[in-house]
C-alpha atoms as a PDB file:
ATOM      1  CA  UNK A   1     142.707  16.872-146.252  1.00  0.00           C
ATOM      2  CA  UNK A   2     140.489  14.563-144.353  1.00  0.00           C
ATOM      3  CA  UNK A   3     142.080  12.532-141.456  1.00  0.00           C
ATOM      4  CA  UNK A   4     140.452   8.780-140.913  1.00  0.00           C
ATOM      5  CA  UNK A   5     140.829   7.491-137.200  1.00  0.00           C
ATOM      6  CA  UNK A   6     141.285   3.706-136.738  1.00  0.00           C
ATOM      7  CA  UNK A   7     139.670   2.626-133.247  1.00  0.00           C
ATOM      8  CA  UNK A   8     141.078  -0.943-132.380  1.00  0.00           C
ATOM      9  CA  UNK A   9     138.711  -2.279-130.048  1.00  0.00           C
ATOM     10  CA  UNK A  10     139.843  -5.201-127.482  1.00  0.00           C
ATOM     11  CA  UNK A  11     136.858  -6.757-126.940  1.00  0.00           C
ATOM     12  CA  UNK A  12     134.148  -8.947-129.712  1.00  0.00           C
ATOM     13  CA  UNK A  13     130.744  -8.828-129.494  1.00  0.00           C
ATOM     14  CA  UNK A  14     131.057 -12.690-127.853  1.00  0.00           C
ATOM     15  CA  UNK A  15     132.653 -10.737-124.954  1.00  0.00           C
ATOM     16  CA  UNK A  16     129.697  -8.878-123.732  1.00  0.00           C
ATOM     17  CA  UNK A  17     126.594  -9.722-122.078  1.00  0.00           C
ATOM     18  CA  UNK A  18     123.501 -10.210-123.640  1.00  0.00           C
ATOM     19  CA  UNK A  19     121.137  -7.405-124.668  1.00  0.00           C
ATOM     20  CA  UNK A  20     118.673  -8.076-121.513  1.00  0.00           C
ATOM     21  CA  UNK A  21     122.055  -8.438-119.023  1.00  0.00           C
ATOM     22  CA  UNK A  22     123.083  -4.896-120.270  1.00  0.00           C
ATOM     23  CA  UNK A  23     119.767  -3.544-119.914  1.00  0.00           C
ATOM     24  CA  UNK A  24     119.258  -4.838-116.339  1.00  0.00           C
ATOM     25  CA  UNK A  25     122.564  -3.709-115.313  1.00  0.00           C
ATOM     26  CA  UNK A  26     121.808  -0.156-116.629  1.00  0.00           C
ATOM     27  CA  UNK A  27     118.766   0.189-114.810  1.00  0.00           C
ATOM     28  CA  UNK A  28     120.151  -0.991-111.456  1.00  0.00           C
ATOM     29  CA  UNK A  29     122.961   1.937-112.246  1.00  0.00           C
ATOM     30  CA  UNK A  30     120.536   4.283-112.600  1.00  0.00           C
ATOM     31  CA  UNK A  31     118.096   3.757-110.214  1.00  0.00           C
ATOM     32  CA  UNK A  32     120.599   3.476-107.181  1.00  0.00           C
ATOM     33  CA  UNK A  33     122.626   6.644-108.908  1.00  0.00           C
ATOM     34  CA  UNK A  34     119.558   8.619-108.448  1.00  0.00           C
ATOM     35  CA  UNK A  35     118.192   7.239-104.933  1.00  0.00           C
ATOM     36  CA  UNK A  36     121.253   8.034-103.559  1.00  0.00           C
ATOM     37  CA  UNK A  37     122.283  11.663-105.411  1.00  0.00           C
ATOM     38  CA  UNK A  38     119.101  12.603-104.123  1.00  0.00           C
ATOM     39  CA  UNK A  39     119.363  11.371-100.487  1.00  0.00           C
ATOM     40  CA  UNK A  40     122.873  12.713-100.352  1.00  0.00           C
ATOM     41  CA  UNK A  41     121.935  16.147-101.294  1.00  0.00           C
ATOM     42  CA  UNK A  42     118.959  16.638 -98.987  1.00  0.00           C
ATOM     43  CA  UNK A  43     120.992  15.894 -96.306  1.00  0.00           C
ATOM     44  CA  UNK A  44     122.793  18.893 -96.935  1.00  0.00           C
ATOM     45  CA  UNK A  45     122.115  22.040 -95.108  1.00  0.00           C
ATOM     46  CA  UNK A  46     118.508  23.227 -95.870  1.00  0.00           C
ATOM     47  CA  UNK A  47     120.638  27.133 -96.790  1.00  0.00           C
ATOM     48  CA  UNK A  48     122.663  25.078 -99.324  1.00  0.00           C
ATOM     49  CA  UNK A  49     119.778  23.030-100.985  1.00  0.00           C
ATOM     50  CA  UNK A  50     117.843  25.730-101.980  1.00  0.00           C
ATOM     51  CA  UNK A  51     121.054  28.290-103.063  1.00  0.00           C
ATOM     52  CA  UNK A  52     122.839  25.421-105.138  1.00  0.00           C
ATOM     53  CA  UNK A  53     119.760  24.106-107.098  1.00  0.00           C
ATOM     54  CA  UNK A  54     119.355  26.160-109.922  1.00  0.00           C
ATOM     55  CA  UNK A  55     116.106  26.182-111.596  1.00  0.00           C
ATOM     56  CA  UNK A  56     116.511  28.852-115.036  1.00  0.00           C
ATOM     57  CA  UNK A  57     118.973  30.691-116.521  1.00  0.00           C
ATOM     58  CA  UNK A  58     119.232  34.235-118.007  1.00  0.00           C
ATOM     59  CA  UNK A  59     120.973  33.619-121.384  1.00  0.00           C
ATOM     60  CA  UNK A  60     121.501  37.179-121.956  1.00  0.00           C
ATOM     61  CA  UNK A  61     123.509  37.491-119.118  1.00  0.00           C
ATOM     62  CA  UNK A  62     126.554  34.585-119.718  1.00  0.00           C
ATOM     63  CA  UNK A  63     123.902  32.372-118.238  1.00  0.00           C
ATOM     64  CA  UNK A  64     123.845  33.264-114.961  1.00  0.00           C
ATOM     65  CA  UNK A  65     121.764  31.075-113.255  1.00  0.00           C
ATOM     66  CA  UNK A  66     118.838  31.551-110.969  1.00  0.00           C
ATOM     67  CA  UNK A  67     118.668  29.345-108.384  1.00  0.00           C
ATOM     68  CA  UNK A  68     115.843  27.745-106.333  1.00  0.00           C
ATOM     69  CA  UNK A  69     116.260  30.261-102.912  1.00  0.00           C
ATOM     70  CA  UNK A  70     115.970  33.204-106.025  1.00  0.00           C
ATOM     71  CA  UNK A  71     113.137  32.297-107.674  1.00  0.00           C
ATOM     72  CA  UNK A  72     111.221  31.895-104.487  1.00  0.00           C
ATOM     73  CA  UNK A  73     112.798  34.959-102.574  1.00  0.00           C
ATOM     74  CA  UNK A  74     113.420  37.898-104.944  1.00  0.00           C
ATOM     75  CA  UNK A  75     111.368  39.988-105.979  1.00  0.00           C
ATOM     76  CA  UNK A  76     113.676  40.609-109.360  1.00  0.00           C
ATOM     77  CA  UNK A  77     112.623  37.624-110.436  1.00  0.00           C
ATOM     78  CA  UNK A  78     109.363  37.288-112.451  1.00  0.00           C
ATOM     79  CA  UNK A  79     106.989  34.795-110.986  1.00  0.00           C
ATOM     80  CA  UNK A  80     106.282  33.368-113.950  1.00  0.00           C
ATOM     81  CA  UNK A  81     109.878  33.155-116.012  1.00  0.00           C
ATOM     82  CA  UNK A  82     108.222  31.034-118.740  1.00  0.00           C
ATOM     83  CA  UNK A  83     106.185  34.105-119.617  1.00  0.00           C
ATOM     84  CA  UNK A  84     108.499  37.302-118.518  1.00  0.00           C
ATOM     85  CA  UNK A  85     109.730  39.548-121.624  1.00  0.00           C
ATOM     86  CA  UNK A  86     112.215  41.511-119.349  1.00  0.00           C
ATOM     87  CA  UNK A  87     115.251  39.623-120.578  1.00  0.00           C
ATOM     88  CA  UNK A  88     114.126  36.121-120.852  1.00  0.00           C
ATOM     89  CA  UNK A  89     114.091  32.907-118.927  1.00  0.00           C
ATOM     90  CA  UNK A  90     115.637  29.499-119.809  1.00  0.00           C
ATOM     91  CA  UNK A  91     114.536  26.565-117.332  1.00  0.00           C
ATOM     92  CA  UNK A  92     116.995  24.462-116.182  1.00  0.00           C
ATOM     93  CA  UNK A  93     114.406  21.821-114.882  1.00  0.00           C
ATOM     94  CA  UNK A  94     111.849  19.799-117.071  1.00  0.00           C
ATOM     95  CA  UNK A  95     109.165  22.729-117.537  1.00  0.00           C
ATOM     96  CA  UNK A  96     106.310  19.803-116.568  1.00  0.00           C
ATOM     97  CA  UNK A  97     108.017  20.589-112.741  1.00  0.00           C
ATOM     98  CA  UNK A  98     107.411  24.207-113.015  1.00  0.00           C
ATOM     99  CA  UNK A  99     103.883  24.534-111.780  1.00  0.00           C
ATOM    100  CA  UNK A 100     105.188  23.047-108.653  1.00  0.00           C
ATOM    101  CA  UNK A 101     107.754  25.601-108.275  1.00  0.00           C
ATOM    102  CA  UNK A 102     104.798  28.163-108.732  1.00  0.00           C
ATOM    103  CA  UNK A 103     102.163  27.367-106.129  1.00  0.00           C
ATOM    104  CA  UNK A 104     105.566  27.056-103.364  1.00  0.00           C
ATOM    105  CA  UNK A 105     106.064  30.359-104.497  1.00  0.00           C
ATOM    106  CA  UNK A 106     102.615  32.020-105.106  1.00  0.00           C
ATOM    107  CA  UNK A 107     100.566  29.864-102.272  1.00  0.00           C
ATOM    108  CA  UNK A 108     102.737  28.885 -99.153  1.00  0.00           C
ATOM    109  CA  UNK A 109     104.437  31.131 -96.833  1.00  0.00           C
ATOM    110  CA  UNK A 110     108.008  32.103 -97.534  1.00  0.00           C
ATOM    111  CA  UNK A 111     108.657  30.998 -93.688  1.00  0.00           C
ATOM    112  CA  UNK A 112     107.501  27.406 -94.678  1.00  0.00           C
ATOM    113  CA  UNK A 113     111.369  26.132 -95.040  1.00  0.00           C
ATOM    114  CA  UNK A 114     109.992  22.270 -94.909  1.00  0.00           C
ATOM    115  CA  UNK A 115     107.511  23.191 -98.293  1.00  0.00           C
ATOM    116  CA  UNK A 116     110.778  24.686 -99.971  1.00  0.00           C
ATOM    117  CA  UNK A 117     113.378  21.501 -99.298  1.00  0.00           C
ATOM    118  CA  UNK A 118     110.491  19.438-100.040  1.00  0.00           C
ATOM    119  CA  UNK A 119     110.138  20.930-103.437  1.00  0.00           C
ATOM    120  CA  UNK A 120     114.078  20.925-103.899  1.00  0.00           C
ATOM    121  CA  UNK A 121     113.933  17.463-102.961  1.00  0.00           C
ATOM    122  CA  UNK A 122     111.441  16.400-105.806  1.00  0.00           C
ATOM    123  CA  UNK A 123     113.606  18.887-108.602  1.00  0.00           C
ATOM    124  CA  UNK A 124     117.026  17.139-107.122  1.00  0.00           C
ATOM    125  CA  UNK A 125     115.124  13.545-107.634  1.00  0.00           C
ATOM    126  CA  UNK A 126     114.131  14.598-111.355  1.00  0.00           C
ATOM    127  CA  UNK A 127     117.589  15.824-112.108  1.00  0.00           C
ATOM    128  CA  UNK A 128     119.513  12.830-111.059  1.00  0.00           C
ATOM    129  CA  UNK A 129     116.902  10.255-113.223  1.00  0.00           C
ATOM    130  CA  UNK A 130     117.787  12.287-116.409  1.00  0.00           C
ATOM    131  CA  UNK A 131     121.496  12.831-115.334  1.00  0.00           C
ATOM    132  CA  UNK A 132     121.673   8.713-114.400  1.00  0.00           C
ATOM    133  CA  UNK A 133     120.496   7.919-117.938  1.00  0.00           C
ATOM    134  CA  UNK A 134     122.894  10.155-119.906  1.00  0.00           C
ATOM    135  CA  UNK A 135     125.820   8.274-117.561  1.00  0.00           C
ATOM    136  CA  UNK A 136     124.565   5.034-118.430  1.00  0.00           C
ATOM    137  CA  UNK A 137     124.576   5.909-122.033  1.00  0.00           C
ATOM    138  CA  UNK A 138     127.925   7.367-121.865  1.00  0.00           C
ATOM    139  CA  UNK A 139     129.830   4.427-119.552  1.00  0.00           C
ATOM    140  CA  UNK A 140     127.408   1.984-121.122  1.00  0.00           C
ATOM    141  CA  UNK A 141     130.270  -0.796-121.712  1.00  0.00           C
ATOM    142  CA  UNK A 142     131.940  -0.265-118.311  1.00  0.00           C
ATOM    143  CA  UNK A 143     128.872  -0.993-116.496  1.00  0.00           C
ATOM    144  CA  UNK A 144     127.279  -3.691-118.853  1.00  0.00           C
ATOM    145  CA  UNK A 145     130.618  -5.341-117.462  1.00  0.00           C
ATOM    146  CA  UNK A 146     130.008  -5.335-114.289  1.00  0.00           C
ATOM    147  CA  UNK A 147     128.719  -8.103-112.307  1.00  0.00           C
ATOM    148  CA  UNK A 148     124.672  -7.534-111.030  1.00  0.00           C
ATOM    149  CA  UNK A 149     124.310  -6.611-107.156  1.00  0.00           C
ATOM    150  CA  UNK A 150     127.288  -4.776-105.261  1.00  0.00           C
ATOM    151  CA  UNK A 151     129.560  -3.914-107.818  1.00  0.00           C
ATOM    152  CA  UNK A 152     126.938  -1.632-109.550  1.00  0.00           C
ATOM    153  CA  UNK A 153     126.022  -0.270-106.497  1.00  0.00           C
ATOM    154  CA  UNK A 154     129.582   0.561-105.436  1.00  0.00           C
ATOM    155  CA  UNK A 155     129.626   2.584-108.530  1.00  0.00           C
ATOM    156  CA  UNK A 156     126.496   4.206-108.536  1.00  0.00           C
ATOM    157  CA  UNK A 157     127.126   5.516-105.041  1.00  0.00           C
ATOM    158  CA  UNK A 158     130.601   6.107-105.575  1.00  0.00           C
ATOM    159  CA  UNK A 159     129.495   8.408-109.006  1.00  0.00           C
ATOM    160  CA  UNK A 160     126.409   9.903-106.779  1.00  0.00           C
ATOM    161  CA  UNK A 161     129.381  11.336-103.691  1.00  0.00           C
ATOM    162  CA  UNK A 162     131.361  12.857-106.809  1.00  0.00           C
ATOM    163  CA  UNK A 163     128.626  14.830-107.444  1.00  0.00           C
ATOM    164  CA  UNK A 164     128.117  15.967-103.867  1.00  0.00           C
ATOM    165  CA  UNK A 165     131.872  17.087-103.806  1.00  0.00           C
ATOM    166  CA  UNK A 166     132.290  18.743-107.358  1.00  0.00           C
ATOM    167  CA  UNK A 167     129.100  21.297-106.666  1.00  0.00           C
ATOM    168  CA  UNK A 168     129.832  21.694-103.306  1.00  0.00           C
ATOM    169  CA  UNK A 169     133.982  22.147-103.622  1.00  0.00           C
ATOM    170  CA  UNK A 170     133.080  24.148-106.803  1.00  0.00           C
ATOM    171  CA  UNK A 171     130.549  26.182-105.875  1.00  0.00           C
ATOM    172  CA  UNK A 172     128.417  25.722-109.541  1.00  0.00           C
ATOM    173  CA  UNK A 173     124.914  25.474-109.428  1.00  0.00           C
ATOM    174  CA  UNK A 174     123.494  21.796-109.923  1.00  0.00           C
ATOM    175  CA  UNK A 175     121.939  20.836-113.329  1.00  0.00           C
ATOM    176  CA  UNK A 176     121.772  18.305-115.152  1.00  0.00           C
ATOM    177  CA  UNK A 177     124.700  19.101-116.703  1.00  0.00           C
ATOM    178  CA  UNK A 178     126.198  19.845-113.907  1.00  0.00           C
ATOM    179  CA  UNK A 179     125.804  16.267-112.126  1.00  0.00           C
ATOM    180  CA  UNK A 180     126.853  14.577-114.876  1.00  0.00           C
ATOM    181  CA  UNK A 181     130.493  16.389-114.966  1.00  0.00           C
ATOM    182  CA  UNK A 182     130.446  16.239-111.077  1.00  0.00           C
ATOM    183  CA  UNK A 183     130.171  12.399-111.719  1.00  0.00           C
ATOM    184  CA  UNK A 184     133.512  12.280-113.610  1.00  0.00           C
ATOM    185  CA  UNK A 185     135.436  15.513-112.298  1.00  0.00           C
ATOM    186  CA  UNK A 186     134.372  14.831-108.800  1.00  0.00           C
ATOM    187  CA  UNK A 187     136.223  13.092-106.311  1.00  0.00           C
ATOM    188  CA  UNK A 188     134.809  10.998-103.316  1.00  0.00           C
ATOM    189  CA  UNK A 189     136.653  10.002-100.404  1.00  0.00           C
ATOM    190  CA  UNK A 190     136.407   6.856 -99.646  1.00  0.00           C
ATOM    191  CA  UNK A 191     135.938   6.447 -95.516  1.00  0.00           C
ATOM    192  CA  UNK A 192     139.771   6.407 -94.054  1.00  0.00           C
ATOM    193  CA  UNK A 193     141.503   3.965 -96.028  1.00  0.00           C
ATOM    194  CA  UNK A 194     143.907   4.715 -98.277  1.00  0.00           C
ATOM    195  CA  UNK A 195     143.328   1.780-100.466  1.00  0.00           C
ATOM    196  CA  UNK A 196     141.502   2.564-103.699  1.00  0.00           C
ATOM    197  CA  UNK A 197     138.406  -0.789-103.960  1.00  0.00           C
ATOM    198  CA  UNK A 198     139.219  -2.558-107.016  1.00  0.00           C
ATOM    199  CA  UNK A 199     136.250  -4.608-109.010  1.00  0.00           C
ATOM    200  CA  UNK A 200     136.725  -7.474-110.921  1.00  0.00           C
ATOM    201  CA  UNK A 201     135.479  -7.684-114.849  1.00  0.00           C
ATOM    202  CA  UNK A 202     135.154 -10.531-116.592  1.00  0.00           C
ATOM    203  CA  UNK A 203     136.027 -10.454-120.276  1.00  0.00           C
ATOM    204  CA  UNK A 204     135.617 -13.261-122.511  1.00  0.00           C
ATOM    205  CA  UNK A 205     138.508 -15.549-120.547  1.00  0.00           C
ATOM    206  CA  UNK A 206     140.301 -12.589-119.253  1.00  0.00           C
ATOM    207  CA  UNK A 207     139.684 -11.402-115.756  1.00  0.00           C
ATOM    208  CA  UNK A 208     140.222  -7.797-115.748  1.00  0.00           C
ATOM    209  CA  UNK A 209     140.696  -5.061-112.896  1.00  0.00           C
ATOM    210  CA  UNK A 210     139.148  -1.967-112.805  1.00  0.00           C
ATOM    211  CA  UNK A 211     139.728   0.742-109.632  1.00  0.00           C
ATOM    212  CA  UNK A 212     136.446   2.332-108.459  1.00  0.00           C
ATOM    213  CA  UNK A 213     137.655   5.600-109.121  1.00  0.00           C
ATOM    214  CA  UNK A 214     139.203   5.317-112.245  1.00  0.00           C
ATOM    215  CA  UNK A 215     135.820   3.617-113.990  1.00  0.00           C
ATOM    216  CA  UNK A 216     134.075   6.864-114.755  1.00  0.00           C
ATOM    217  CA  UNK A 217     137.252   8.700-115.509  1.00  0.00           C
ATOM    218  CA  UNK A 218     138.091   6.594-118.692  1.00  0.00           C
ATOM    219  CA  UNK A 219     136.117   7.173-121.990  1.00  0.00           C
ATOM    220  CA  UNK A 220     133.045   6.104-122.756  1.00  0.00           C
ATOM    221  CA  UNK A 221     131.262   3.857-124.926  1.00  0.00           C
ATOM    222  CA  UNK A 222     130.319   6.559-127.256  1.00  0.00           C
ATOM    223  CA  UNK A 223     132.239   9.577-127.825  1.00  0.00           C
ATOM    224  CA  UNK A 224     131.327  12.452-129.793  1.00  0.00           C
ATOM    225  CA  UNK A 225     133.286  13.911-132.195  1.00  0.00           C
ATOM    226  CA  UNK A 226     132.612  17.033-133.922  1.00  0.00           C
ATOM    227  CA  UNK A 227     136.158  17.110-136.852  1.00  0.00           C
ATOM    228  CA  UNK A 228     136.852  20.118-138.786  1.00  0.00           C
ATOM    229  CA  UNK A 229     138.629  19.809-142.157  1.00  0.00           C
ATOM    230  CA  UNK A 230     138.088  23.036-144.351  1.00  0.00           C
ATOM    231  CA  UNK A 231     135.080  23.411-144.462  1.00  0.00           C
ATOM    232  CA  UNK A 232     133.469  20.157-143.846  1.00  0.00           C
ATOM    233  CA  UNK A 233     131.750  19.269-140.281  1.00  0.00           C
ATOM    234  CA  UNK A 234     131.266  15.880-139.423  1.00  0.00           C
ATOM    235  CA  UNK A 235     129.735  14.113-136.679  1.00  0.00           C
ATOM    236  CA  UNK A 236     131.248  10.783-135.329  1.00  0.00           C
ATOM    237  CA  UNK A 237     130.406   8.191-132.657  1.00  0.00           C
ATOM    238  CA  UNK A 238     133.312   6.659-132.043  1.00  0.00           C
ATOM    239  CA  UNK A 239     133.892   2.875-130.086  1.00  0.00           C
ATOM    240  CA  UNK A 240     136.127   3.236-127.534  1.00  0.00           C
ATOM    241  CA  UNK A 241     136.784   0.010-125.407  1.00  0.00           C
ATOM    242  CA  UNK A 242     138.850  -0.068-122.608  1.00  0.00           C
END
């Protein structure tokens, strides 16, 4: 038996903003998610940059992760994973990025702490631009709905100090993966007040109200499904409005 889902959608394409509007608003999402992911995690302690950021993973070990202070400290780990055949390497960072990590490790003293945050700096910038796309794909309608200026800022920032809390409260290594769960699993406290900031959407005629930290909580634009019915396997991208 095959089930069919119905998704009732409560908004029409005359809702929404144009097609340049949504792209605009996208790219101001991402580009103030990443600025500020990556200052907020270089302010953290130079110890904790380098331990949390994990750079490859050892699939035939559960995926245990190697992380940046590894790779450029121990001496059980092969200077160049791409090519080791003890076990095998899987980066965890674009490999274009690797021949940085390299010449930190094979070329500058291991006392140089400023050359190591500086490198986990650039890995932590190139982690958030990929993770700040994938968010924008996912919560593409929520923040196509959102007016230009503040209120995308307010949630990029917002999304960004989730991060910071889920890897540090967690203690998982950061990823791209990794930020983009700490982005909805994360929580981020906002100053003193106990009052949650509440943005205004405008849909169609309707003026709707959305709490900061509720926007990246609530599904996406596109959900995947993966349904199994005997022994079929189907994909689905499912609408979801909200």
């Amino acid at each position: 038996m095959v089930s069919v889902m119905i998704v009732v959608c409560s908004a029409t394409a005359d809702d929404l903003p144009d097609t340049a509007t949504i792209k605009r608003r996208l790219a101001q999402f991402e580009t103030v998610f990443a600025r500020t992911m990556s200052r907020l995690y270089t302010s953290l302690p130079d110890s904790v940059q380098l331990s949390s950021l994990s750079v490859a993973v050892r699939p035939d070990r559960a995926d245990r992760h190697v992380s940046l202070w590894q790779y450029l400290n121990s001496p059980d780990v092969p200077l160049d994973l791409l090519a080791d055949d003890r076990g095998g390497y899987a980066l965890t960072i674009q490999p274009a990025l690797f021949s940085g990590l390299l010449h930190v490790r094979r070329d500058v003293d291991r006392d140089d702490r400023a050359a190591q945050t500086s490198l986990a700096g650039e890995l932590v910038a190139c982690l958030a631009a990929e993770a700040a796309a994938e968010l924008a794909r996912v919560f593409e309608y929520q923040i196509a709905l959102l007016s230009d200026g503040l209120a995308i800022e307010l949630l990029a920032g917002h999304a960004a100090h989730c991060v910071i809390d889920y890897v540090t409260s967690t203690g998982r290594q950061l990823d791209r993966n990794a930020i983009v769960l700490g982005a909805v699993r994360g929580k981020h406290l906002l100053g003193t007040t106990t009052i949650t900031p509440k943005l205004s959407v405008i849909v169609g005629q309707r003026e709707l109200k959305w709490e900061l930290d509720e926007i990246l909580k609530r599904p996406g634009l596109r959900k995947e499904l993966l349904l199994f019915a005997d022994d079929l396997e189907v994909f689905l991208n499912v609408l979801v409005f909200i």
